[in-house]
Protein backbone atom coordinates (compact mmCIF):
# COMPACT_ATOMS: atom_id res chain seq x y z
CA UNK A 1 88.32 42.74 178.93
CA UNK A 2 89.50 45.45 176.68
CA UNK A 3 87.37 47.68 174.51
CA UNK A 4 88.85 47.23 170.74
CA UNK A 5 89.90 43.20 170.20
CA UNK A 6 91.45 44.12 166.75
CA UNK A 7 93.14 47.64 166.34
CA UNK A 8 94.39 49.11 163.16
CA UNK A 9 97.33 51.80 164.02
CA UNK A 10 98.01 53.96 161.32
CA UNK A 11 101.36 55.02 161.72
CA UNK A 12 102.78 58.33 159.96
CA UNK A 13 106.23 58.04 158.74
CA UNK A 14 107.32 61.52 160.34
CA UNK A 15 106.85 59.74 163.59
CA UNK A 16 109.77 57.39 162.75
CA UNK A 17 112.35 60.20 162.04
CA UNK A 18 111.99 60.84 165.64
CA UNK A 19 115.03 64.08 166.34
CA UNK A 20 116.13 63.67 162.62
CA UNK A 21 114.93 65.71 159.66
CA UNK A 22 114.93 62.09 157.49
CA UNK A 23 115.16 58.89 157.92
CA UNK A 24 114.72 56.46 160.46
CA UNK A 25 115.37 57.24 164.37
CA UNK A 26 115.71 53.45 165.60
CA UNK A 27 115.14 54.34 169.29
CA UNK A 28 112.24 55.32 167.89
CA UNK A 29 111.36 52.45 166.10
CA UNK A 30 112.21 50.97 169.34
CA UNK A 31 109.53 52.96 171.34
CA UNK A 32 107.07 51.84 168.82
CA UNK A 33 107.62 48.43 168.71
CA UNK A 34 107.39 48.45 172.73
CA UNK A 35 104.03 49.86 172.38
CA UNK A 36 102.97 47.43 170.02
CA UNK A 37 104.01 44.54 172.06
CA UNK A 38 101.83 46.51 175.13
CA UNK A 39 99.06 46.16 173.11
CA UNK A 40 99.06 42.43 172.59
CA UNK A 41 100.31 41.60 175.82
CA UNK A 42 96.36 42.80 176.88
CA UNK A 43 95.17 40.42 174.40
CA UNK A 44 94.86 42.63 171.39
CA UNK A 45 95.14 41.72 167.90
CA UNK A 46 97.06 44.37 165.96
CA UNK A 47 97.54 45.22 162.40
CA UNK A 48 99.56 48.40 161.14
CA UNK A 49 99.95 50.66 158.10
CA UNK A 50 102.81 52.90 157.93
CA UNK A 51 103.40 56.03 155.91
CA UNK A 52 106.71 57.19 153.95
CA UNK A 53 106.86 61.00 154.71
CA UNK A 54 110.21 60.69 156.87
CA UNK A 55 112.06 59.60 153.89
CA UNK A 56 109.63 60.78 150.58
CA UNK A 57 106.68 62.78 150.22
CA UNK A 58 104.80 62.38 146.91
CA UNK A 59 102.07 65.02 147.48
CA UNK A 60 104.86 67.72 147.69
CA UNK A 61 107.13 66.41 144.86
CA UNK A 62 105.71 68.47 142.28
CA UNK A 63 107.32 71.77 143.06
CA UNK A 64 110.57 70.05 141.86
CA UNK A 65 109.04 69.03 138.77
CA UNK A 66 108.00 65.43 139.38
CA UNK A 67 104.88 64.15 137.79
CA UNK A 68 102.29 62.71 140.57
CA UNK A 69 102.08 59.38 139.54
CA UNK A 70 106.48 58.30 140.13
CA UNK A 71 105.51 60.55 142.80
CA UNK A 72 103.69 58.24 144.68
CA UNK A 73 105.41 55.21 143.58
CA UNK A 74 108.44 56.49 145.00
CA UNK A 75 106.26 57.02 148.38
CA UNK A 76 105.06 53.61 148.30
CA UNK A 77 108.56 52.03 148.22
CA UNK A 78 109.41 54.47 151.17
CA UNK A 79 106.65 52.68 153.14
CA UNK A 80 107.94 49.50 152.35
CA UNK A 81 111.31 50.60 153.96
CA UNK A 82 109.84 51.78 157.00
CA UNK A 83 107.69 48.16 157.20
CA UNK A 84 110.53 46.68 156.91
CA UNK A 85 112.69 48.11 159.56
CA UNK A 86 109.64 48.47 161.80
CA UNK A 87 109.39 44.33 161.24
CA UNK A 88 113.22 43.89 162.27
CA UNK A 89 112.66 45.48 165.67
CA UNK A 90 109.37 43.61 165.98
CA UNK A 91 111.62 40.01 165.63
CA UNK A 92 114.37 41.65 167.81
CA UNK A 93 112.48 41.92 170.62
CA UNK A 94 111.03 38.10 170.00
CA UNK A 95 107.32 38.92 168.91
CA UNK A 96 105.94 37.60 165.76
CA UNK A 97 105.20 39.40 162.99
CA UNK A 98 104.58 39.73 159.40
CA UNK A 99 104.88 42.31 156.50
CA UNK A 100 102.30 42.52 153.66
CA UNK A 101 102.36 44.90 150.55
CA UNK A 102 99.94 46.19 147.97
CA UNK A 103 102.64 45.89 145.38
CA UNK A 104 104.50 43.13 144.85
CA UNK A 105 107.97 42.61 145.83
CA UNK A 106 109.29 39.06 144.85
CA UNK A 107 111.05 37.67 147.43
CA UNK A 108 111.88 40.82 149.67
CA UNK A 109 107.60 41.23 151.10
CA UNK A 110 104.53 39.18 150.97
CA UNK A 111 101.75 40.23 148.47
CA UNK A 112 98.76 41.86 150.55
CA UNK A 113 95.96 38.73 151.17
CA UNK A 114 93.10 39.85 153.02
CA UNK A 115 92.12 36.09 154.21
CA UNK A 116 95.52 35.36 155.27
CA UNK A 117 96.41 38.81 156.98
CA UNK A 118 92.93 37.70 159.40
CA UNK A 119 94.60 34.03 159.96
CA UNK A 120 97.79 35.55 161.24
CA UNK A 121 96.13 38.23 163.12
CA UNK A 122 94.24 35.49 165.27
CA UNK A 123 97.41 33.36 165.47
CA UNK A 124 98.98 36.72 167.57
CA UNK A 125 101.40 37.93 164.30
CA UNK A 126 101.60 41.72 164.44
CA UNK A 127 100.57 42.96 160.60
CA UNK A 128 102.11 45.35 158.89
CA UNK A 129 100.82 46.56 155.69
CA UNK A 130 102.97 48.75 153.53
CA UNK A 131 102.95 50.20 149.80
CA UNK A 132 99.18 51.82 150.51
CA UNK A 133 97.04 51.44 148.63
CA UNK A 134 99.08 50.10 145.50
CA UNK A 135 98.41 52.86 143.64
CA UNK A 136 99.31 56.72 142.86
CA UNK A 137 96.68 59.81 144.24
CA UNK A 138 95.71 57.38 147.30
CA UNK A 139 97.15 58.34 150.34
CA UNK A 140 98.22 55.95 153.30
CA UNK A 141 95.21 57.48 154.94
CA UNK A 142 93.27 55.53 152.67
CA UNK A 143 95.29 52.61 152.95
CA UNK A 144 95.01 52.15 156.10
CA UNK A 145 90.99 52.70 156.35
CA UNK A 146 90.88 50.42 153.67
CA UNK A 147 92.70 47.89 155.81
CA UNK A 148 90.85 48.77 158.65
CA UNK A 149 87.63 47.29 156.84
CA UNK A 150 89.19 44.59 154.91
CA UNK A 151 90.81 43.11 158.00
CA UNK A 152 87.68 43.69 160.41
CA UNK A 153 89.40 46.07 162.94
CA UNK A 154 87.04 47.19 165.49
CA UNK A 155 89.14 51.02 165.28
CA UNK A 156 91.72 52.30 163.67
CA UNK A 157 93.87 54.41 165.64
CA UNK A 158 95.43 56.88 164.18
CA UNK A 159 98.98 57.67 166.27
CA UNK A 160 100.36 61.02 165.78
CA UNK A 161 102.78 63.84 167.07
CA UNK A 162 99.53 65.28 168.03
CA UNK A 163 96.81 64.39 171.24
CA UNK A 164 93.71 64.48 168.91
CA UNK A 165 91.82 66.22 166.63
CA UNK A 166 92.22 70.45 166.88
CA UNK A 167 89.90 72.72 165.70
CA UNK A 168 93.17 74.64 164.02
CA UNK A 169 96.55 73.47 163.51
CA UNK A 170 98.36 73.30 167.07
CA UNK A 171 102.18 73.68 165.15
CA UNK A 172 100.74 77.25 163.82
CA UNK A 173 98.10 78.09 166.52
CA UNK A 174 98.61 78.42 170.72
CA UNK A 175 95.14 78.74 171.05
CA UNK A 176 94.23 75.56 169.43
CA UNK A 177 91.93 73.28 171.42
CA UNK A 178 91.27 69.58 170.82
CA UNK A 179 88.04 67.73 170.61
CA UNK A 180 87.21 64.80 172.59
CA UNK A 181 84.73 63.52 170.43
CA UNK A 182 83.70 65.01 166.98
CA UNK A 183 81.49 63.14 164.14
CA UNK A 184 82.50 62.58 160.42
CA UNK A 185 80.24 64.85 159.33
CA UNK A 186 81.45 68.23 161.81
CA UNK A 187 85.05 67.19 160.29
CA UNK A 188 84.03 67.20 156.55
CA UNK A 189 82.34 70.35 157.15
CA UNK A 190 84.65 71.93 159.70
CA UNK A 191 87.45 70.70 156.81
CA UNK A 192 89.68 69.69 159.78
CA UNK A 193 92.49 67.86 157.53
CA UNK A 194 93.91 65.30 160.30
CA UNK A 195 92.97 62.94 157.76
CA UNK A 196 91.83 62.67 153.99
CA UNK A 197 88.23 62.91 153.49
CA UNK A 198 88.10 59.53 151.63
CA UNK A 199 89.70 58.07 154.31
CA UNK A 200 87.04 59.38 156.71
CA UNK A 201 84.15 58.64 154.45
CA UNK A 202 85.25 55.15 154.04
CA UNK A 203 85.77 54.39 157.98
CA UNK A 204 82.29 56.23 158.58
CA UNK A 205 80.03 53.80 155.76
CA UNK A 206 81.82 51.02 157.04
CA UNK A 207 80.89 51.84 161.01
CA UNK A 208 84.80 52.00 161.79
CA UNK A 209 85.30 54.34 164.50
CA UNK A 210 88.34 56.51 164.52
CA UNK A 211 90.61 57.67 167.69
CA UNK A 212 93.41 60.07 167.06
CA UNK A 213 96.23 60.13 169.52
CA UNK A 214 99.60 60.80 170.30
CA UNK A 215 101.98 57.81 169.54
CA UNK A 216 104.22 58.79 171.97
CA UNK A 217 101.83 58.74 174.83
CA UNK A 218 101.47 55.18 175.61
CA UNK A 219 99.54 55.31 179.06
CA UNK A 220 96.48 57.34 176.51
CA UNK A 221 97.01 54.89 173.91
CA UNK A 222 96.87 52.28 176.39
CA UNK A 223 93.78 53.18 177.66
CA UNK A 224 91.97 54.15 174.31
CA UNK A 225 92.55 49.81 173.83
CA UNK A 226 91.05 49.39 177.36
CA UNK A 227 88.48 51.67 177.38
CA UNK A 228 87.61 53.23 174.16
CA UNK A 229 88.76 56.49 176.16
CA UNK A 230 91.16 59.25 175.47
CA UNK A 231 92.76 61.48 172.41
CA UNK A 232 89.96 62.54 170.08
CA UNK A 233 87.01 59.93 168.88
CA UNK A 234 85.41 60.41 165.79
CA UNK A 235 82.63 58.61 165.41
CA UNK A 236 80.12 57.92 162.52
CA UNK A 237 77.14 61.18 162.29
């Protein structure tokens, strides 16, 4: 018996550049993928949404004079990228599983289909949902809380560089110490930004809890599946 039965892992795209400043570190993508197939080798259904910041950021486009909303459209076809390659090394390694966007792509990714996306997840198809939320000034934050609730995830996990939720940034501050459990409400008015606040808000009215972890630390990612335990739980309050 494991804790969550159907995860959402919200995946940042800086994660995939792995030793790179850009791009996509396949090893990586490799890693990943393993821990994926962990996860559903305990029985777990498991959807994903991916982010685009290893190969575009749209939030920080404007200082070189890009309007917001191409911005974020190019952002949205870097997720799809990453889906995509994440999706290769899923097949590669002989486990099923399926990409889904919020835009549509003709004949290169599935349109997103909340009905269907449930089907496969119970038929053992890894989900991956890419292009966020399908539209500019959302971030993948968003999307993937919003996928959390549309797909029924008991959690969504969000798998960082980071063990949890600190109450300062760790990359600036030594001192920095990490909660093991916090509620929505101490984050929006502590304005820890691990995550977007619409994200958060979204996740807390729909009873969604949320468990921040490092990606790379399987064994605590592991066990947050098994037991609910480990990295930082934020829970509705």
């Amino acid at each position: 018996m494991t804790h969550y039965k159907r995860v959402l892992l919200k995946l940042s795209g800086e994660v995939l550049a792995g030793q790179y400043p850009f791009g996509i570190d396949y090893n990586v993508a490799e890693q990943i993928a393993d821990t994926i197939a962990a996860i559903q080798d305990l029985g777990v259904e498991v959807a994903c949404v991916i982010g685009g910041g290893n190969i575009f950021r749209g939030s920080t486009a404007g200082k070189y004079g890009f309007e917001r909303t191409p911005a974020d459209n190019i952002g949205i076809l870097a997720t799809c990228i990453n889906g995509l390659a994440l999706h290769q090394v899923l097949l590669s390694m002989d486990r099923k599983a399926r990409v889904m966007s919020a835009r549509n792509f003709d004949g290169i990714i599935e349109p997103f289909n909340w009905m269907q996306a449930k089907l496969y997840l119970t038929k053992g198809v890894t989900m991956i949902f890419v292009g966020g939320t399908g539209n500019p000034y959302f971030t993948t934050d968003s999307a993937a809380a919003l996928r959390a609730c549309e797909v029924g995830a008991d959690v969504m996990i969000k798998a960082t560089k980071y063990g949890g939720v600190y109450d300062k940034d760790p990359a600036e501050h030594k001192d920095a110490k990490m909660y093991d459990q916090i509620t929505t409400t101490e984050v929006l008015e502590k304005d820890l930004r691990f995550m977007d606040a619409s994200a958060i808000a979204l996740c807390r009215d729909n009873s969604i809890p949320i468990q921040v972890c490092n990606v790379f630390e399987r064994e605590t990612l592991l066990e947050i599946i098994k037991s609910g335990k480990g990295g930082t739980l934020v829970r509705g309050g």
